[in-house]
PDB file of N, CA and C in Angstrom:
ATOM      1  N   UNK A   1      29.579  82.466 -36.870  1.00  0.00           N
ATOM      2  CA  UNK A   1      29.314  81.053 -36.749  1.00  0.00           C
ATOM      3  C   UNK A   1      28.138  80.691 -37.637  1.00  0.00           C
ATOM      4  N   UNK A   2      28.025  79.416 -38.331  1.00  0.00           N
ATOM      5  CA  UNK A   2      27.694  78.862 -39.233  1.00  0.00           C
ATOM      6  C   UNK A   2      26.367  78.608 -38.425  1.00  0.00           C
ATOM      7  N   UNK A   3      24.989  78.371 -39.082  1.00  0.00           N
ATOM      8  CA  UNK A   3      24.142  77.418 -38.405  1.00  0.00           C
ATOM      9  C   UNK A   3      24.207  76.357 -38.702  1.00  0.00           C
ATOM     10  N   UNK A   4      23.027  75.320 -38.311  1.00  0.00           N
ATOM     11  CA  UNK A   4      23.171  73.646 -39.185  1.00  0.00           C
ATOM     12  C   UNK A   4      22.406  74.131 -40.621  1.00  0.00           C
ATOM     13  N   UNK A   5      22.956  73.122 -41.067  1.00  0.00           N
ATOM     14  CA  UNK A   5      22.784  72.864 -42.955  1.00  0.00           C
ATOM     15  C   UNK A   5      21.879  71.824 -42.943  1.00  0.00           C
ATOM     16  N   UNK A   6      20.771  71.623 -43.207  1.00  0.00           N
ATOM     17  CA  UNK A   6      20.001  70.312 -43.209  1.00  0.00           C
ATOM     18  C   UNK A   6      20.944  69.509 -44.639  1.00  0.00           C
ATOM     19  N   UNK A   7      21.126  68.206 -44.376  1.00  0.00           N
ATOM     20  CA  UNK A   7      21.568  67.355 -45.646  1.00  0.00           C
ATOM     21  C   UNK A   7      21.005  67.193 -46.374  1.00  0.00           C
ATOM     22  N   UNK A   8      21.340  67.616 -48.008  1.00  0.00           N
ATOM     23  CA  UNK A   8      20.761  66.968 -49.195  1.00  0.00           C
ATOM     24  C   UNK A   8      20.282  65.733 -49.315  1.00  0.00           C
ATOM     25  N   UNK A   9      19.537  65.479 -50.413  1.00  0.00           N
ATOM     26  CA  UNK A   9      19.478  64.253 -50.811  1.00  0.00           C
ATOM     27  C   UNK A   9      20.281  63.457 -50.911  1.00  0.00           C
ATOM     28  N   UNK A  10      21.075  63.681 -51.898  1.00  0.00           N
ATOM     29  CA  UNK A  10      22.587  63.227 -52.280  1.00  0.00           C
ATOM     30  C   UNK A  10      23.024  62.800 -51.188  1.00  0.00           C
ATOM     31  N   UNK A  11      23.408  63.423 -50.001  1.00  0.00           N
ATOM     32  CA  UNK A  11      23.981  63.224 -48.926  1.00  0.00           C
ATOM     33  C   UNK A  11      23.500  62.175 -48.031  1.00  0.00           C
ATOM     34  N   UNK A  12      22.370  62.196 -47.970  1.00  0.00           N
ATOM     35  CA  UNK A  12      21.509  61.296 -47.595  1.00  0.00           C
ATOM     36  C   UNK A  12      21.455  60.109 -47.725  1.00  0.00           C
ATOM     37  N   UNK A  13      21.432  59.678 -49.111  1.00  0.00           N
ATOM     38  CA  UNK A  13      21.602  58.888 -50.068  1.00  0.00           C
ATOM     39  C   UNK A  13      23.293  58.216 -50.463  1.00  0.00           C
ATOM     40  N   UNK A  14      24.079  58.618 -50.324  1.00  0.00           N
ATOM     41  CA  UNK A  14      25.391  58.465 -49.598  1.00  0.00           C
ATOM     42  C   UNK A  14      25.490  57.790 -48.234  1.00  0.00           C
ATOM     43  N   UNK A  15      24.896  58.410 -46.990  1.00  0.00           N
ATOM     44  CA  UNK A  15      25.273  58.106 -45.614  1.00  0.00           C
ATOM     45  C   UNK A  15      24.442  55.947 -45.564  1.00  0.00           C
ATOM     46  N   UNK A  16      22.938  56.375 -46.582  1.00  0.00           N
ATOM     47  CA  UNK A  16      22.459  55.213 -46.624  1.00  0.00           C
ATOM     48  C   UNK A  16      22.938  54.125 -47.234  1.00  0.00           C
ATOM     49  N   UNK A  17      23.954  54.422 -48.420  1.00  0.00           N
ATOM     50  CA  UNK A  17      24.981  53.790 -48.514  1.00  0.00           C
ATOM     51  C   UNK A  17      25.937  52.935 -47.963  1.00  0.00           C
ATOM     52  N   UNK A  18      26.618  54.822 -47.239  1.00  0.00           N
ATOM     53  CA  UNK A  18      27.742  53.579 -46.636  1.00  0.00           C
ATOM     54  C   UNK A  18      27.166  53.117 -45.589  1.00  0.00           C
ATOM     55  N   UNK A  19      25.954  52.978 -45.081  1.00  0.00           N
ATOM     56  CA  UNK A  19      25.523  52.355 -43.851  1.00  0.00           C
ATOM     57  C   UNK A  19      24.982  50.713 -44.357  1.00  0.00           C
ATOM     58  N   UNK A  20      24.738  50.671 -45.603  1.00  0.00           N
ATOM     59  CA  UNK A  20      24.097  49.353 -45.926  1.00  0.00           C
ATOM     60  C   UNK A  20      25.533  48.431 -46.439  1.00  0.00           C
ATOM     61  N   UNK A  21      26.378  49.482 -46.928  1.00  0.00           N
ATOM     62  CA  UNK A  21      27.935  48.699 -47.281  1.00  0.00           C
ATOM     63  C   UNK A  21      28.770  47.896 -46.223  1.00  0.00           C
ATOM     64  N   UNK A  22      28.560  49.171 -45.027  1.00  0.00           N
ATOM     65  CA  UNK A  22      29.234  48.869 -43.625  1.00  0.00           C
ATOM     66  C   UNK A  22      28.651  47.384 -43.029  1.00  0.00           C
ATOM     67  N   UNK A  23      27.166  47.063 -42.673  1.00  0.00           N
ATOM     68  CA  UNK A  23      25.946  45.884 -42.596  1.00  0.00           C
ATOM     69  C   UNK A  23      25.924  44.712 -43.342  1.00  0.00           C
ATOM     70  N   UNK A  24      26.540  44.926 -44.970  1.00  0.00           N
ATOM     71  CA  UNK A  24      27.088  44.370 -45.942  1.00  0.00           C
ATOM     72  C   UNK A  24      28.329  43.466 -45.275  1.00  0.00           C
ATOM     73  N   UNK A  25      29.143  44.138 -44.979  1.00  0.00           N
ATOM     74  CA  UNK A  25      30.364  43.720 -44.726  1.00  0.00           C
ATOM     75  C   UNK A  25      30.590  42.945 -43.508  1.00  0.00           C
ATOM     76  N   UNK A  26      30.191  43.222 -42.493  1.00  0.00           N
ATOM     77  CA  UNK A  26      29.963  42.607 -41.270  1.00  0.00           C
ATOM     78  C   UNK A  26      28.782  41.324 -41.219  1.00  0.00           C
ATOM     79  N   UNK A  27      28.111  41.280 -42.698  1.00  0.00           N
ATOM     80  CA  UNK A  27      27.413  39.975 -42.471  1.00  0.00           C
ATOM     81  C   UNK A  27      28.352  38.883 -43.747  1.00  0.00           C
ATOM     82  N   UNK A  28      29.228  39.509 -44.210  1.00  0.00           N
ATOM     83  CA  UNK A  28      30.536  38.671 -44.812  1.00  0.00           C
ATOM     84  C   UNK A  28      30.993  38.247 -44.020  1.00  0.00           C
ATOM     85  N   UNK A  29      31.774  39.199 -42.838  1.00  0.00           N
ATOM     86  CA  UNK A  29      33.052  38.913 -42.238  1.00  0.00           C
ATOM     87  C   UNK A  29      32.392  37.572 -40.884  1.00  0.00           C
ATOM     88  N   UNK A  30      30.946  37.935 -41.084  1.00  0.00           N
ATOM     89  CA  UNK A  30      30.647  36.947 -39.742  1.00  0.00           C
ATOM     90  C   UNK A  30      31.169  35.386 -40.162  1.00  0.00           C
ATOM     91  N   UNK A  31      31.503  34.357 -39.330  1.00  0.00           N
ATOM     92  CA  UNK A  31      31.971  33.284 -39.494  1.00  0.00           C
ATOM     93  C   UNK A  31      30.901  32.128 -40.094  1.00  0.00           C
ATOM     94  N   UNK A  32      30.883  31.017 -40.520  1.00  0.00           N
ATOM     95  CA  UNK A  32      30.383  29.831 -41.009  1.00  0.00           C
ATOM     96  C   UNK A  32      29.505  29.563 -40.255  1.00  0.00           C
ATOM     97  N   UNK A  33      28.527  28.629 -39.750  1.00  0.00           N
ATOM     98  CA  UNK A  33      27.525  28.350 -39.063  1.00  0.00           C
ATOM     99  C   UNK A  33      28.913  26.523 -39.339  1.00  0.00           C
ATOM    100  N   UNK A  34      28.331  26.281 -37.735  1.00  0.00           N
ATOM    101  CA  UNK A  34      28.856  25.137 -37.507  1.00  0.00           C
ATOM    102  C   UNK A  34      27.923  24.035 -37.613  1.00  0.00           C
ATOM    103  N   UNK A  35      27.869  23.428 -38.441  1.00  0.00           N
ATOM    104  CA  UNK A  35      26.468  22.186 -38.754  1.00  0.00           C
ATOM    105  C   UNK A  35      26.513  21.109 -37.120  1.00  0.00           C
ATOM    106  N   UNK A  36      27.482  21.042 -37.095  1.00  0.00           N
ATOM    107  CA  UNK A  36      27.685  20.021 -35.639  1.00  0.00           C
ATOM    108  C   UNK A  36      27.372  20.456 -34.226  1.00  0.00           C
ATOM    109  N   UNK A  37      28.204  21.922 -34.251  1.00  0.00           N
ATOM    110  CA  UNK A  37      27.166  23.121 -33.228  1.00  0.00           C
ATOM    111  C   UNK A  37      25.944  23.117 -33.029  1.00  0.00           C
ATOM    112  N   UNK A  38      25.371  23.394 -34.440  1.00  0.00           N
ATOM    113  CA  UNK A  38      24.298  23.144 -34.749  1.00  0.00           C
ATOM    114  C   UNK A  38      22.862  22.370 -34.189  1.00  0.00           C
ATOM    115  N   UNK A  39      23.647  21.102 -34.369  1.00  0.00           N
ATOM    116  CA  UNK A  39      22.884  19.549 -34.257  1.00  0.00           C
ATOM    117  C   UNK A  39      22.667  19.719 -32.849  1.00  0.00           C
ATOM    118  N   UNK A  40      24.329  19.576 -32.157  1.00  0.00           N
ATOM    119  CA  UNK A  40      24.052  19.429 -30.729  1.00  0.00           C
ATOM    120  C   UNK A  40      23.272  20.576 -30.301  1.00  0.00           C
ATOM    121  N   UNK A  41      23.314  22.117 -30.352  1.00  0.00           N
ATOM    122  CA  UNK A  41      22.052  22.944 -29.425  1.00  0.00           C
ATOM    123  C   UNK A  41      20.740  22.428 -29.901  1.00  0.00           C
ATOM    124  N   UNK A  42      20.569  21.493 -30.979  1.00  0.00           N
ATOM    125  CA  UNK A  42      19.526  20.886 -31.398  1.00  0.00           C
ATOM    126  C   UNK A  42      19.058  20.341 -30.335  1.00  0.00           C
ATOM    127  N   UNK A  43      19.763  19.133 -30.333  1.00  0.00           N
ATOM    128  CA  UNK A  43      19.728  18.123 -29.766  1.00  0.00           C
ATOM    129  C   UNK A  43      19.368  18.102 -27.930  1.00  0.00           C
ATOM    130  N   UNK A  44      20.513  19.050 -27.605  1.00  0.00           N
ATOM    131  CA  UNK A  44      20.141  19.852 -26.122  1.00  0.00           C
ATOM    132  C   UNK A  44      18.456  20.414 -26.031  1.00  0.00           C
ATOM    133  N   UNK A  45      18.276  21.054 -27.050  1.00  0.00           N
ATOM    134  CA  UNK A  45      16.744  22.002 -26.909  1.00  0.00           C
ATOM    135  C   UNK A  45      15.501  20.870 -26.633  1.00  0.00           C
ATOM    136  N   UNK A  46      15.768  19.763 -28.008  1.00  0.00           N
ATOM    137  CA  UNK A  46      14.607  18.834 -27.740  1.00  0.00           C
ATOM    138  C   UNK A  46      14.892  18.276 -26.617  1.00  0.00           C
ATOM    139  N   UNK A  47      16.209  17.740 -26.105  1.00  0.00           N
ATOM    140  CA  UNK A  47      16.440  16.943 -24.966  1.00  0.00           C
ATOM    141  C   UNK A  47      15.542  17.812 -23.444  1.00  0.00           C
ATOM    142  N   UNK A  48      15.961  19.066 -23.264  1.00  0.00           N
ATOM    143  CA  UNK A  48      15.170  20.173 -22.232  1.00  0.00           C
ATOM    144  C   UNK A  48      13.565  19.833 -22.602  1.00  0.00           C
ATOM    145  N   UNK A  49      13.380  20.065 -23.823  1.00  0.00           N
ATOM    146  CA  UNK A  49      11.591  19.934 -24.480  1.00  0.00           C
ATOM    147  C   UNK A  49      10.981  18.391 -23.716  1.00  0.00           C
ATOM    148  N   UNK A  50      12.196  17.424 -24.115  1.00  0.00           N
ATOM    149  CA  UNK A  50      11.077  16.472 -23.535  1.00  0.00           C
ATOM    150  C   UNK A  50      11.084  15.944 -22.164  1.00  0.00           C
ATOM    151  N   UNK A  51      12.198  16.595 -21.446  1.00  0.00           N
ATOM    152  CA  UNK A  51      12.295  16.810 -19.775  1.00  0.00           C
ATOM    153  C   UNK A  51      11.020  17.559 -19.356  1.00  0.00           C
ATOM    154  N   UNK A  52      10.586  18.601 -19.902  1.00  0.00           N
ATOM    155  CA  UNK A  52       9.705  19.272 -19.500  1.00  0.00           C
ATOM    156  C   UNK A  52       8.246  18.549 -19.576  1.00  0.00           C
ATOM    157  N   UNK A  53       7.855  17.780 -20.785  1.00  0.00           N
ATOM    158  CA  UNK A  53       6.690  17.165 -21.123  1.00  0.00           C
ATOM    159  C   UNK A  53       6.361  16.132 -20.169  1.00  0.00           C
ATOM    160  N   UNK A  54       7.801  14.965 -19.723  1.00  0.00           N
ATOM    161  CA  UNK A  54       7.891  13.919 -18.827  1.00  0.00           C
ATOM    162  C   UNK A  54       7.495  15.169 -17.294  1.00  0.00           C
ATOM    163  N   UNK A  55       8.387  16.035 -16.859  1.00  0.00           N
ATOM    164  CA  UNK A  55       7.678  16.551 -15.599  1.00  0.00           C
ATOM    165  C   UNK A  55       6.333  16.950 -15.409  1.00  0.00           C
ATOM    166  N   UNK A  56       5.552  17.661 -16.633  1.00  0.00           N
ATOM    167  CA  UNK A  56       4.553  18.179 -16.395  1.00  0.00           C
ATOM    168  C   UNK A  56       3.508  16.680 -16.401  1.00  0.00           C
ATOM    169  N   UNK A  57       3.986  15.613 -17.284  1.00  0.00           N
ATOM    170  CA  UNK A  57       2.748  14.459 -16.986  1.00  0.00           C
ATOM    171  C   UNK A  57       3.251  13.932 -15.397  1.00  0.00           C
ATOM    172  N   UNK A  58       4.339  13.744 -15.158  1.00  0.00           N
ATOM    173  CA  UNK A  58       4.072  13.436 -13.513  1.00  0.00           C
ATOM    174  C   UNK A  58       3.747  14.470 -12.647  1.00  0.00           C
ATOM    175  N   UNK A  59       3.461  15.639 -13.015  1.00  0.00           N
ATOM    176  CA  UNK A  59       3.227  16.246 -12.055  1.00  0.00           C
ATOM    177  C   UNK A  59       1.906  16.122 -12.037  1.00  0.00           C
ATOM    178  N   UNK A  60       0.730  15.810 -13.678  1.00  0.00           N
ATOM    179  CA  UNK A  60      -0.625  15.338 -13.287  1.00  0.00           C
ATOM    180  C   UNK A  60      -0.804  14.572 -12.925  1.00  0.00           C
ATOM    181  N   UNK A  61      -0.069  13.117 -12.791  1.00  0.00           N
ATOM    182  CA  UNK A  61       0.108  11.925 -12.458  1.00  0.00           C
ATOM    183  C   UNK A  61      -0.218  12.304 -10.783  1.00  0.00           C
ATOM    184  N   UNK A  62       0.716  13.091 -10.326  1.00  0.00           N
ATOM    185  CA  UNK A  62       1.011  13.110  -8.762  1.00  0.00           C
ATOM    186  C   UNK A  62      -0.556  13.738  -8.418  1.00  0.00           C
ATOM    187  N   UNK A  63      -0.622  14.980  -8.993  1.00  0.00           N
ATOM    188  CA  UNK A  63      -2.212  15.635  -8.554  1.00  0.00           C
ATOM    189  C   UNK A  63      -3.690  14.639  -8.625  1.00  0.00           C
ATOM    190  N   UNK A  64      -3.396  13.956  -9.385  1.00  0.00           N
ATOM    191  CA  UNK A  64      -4.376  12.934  -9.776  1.00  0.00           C
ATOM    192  C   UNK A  64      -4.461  12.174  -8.737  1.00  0.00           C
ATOM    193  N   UNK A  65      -3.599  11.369  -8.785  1.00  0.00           N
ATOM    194  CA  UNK A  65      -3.285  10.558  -7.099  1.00  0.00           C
ATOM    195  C   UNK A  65      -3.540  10.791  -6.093  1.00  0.00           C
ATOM    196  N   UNK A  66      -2.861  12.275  -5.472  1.00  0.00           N
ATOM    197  CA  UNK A  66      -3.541  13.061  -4.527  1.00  0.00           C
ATOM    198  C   UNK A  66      -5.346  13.002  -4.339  1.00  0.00           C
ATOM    199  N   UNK A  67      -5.276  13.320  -5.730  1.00  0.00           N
ATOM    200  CA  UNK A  67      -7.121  13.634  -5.386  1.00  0.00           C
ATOM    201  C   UNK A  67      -8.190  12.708  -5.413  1.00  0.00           C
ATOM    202  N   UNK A  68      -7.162  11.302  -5.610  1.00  0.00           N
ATOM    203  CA  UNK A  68      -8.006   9.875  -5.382  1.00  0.00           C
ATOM    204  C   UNK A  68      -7.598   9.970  -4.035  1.00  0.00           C
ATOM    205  N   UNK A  69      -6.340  10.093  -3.272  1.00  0.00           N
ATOM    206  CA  UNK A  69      -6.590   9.859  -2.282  1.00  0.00           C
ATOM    207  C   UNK A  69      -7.034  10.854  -1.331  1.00  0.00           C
ATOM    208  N   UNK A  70      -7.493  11.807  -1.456  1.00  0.00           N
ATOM    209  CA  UNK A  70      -8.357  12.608  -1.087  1.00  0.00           C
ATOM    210  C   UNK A  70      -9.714  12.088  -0.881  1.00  0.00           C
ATOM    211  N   UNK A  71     -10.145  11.303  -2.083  1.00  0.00           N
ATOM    212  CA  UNK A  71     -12.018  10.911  -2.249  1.00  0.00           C
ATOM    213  C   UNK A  71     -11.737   9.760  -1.460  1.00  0.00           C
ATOM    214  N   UNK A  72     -10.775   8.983  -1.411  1.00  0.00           N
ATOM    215  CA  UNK A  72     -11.204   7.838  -0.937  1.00  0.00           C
ATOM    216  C   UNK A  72     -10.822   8.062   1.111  1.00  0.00           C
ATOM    217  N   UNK A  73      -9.887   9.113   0.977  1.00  0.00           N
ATOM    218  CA  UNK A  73      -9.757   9.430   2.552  1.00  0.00           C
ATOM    219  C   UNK A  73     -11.813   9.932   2.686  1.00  0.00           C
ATOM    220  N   UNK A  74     -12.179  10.976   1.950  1.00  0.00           N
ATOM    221  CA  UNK A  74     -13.771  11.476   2.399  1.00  0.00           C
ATOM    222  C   UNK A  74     -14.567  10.116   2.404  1.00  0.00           C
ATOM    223  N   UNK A  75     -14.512   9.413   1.348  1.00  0.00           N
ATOM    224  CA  UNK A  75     -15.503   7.857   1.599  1.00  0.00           C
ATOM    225  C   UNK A  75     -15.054   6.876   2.879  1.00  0.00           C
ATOM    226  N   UNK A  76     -13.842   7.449   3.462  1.00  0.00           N
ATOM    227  CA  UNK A  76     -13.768   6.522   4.720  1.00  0.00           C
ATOM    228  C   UNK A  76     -14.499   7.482   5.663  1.00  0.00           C
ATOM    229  N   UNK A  77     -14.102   8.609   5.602  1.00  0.00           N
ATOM    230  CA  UNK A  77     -14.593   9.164   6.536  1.00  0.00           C
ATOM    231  C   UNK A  77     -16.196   9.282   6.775  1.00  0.00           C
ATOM    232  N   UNK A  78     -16.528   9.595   5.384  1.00  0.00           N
ATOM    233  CA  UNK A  78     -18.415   9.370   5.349  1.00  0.00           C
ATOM    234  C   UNK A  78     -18.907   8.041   5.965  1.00  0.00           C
ATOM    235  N   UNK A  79     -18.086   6.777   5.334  1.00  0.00           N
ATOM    236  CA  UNK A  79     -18.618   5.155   6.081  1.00  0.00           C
ATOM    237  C   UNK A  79     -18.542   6.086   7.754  1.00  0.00           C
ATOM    238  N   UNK A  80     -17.168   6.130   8.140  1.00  0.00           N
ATOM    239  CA  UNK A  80     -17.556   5.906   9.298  1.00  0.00           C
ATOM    240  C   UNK A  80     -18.543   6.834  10.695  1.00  0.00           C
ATOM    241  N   UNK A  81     -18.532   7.777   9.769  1.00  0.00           N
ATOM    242  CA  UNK A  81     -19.697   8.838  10.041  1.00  0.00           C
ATOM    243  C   UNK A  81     -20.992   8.043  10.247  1.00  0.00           C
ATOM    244  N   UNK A  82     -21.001   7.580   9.451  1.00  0.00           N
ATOM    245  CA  UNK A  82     -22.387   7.036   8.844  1.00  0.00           C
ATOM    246  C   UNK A  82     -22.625   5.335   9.765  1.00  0.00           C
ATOM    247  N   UNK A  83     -21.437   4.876  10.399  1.00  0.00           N
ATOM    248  CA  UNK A  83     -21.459   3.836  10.759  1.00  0.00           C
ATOM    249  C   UNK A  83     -21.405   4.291  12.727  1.00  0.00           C
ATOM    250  N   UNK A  84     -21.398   5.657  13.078  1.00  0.00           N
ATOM    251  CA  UNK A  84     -21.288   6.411  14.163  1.00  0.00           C
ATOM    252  C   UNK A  84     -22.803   6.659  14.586  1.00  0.00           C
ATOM    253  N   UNK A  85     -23.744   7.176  13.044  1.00  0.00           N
ATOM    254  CA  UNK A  85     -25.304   7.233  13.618  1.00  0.00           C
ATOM    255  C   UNK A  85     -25.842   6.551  14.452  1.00  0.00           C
ATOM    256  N   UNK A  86     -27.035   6.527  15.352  1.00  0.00           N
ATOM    257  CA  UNK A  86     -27.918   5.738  15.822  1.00  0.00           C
ATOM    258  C   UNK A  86     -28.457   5.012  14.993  1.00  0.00           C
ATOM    259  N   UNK A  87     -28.912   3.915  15.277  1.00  0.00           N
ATOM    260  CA  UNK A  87     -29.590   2.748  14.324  1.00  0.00           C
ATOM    261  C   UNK A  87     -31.092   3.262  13.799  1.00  0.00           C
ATOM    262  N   UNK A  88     -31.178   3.658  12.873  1.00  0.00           N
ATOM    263  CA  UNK A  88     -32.812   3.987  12.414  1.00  0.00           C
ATOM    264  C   UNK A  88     -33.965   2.995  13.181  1.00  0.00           C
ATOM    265  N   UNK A  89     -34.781   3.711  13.860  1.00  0.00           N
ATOM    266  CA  UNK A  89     -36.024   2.394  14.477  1.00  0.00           C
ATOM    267  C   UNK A  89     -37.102   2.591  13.640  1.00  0.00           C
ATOM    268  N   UNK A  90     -37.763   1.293  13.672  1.00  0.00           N
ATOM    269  CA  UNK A  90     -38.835   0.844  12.806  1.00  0.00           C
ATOM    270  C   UNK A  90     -40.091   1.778  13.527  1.00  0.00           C
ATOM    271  N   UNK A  91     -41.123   1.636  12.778  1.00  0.00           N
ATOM    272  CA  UNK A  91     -42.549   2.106  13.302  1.00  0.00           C
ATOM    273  C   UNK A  91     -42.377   1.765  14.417  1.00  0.00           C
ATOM    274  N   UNK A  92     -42.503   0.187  14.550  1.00  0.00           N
ATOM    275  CA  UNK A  92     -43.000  -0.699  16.139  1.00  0.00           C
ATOM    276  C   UNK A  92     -41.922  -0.443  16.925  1.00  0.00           C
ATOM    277  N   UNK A  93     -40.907  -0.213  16.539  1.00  0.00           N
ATOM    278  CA  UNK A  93     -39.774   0.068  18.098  1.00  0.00           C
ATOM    279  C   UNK A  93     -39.919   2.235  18.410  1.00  0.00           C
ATOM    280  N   UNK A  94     -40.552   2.696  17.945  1.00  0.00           N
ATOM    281  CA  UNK A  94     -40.817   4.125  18.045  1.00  0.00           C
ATOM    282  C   UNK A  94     -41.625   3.773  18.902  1.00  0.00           C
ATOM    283  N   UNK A  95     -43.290   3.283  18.454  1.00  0.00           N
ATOM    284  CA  UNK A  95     -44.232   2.934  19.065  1.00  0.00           C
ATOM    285  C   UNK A  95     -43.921   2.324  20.277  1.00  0.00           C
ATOM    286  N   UNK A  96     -42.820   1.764  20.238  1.00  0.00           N
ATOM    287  CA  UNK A  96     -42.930   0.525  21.764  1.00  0.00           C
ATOM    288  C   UNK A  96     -42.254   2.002  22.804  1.00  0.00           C
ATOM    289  N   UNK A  97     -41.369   2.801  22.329  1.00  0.00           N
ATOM    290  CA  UNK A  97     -40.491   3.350  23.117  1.00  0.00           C
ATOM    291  C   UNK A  97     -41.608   5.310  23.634  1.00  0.00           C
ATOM    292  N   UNK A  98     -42.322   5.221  22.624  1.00  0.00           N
ATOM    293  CA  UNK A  98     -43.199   6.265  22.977  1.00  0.00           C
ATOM    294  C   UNK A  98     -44.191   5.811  24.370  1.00  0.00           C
ATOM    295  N   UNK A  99     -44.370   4.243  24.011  1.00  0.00           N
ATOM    296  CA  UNK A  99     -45.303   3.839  24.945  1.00  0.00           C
ATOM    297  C   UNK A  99     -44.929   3.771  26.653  1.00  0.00           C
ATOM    298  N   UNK A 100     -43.323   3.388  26.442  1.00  0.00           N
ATOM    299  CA  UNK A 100     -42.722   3.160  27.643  1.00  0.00           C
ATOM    300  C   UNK A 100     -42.684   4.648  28.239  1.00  0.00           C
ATOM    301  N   UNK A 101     -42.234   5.573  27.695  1.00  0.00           N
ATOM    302  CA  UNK A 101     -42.291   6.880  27.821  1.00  0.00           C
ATOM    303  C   UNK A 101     -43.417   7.293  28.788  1.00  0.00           C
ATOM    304  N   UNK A 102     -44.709   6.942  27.641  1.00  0.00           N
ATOM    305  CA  UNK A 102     -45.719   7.117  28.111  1.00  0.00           C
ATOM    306  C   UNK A 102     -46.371   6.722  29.884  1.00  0.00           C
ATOM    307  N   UNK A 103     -45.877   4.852  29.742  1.00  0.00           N
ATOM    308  CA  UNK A 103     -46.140   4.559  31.186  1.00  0.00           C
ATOM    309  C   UNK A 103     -45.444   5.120  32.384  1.00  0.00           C
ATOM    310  N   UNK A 104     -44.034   5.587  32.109  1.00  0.00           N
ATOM    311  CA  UNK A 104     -43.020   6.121  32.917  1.00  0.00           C
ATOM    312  C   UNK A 104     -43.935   7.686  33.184  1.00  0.00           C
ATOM    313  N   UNK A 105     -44.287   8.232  32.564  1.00  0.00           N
ATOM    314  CA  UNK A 105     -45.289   9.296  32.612  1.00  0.00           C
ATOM    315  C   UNK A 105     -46.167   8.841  33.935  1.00  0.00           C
ATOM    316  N   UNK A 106     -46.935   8.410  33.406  1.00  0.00           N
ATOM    317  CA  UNK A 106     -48.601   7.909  34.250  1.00  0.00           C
ATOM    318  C   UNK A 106     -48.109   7.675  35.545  1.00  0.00           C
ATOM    319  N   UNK A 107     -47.126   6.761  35.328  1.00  0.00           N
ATOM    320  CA  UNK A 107     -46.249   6.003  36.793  1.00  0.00           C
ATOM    321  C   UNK A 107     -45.956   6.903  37.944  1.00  0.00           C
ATOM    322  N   UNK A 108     -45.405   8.044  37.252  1.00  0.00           N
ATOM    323  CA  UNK A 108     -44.355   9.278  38.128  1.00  0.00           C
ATOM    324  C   UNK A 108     -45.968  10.116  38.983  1.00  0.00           C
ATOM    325  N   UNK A 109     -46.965  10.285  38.135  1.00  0.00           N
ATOM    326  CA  UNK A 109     -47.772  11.005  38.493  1.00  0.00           C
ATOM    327  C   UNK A 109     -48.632  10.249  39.480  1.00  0.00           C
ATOM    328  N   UNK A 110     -48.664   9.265  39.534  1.00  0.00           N
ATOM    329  CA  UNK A 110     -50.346   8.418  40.264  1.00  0.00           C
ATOM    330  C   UNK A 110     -49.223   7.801  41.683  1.00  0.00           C
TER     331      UNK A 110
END
């Protein structure tokens, strides 16, 4: 029994041949490009392209919205937080109410 024969050049040079003849031939035999085919997967691709551009601005549209009404739900809620406090007292109504304090004190004891 024979071993393997590594291939010549020649041979080599042959197989690269008929391999570029064979590649050759099959980009003959492929058919015409259809210009109208064409147009329309055109036409489809941009049509998908600008479906996508219109969803993604309403979808900032929608988040945007959301997050106004988010701030303006927290600014109701802060007013009415804020409209829930006790009334800030002046010097003289501290003073008047420390004083009453005070006599209610003296009173309880004497």
């Amino acid at each position: 029994m024979q071993g393997y024969k590594e291939p010549g050049f020649q041979e080599r040079q042959a197989a690269a041949n008929r391999a570029k003849g064979k590649a050759l031939e099959t980009l003959r035999n492929k058919p015409p490009v259809d210009e109208a085919a064409l147009a329309l997967k055109l036409a489809n691709r941009r049509a998908k392209e600008e479906a996508a551009i219109q969803k993604r601005a309403a979808d900032r549209l929608a988040k945007e919205a959301a997050k106004l009404a988010r701030l303006e739900q927290l600014r109701a809620d802060e007013a009415a937080a804020i409209a829930a406090l006790p009334p800030v007292l002046t010097e003289a109504e501290r003073k008047a109410a420390r004083d009453a304090r005070y006599a209610a004190r003296k009173s309880r004891k004497s």
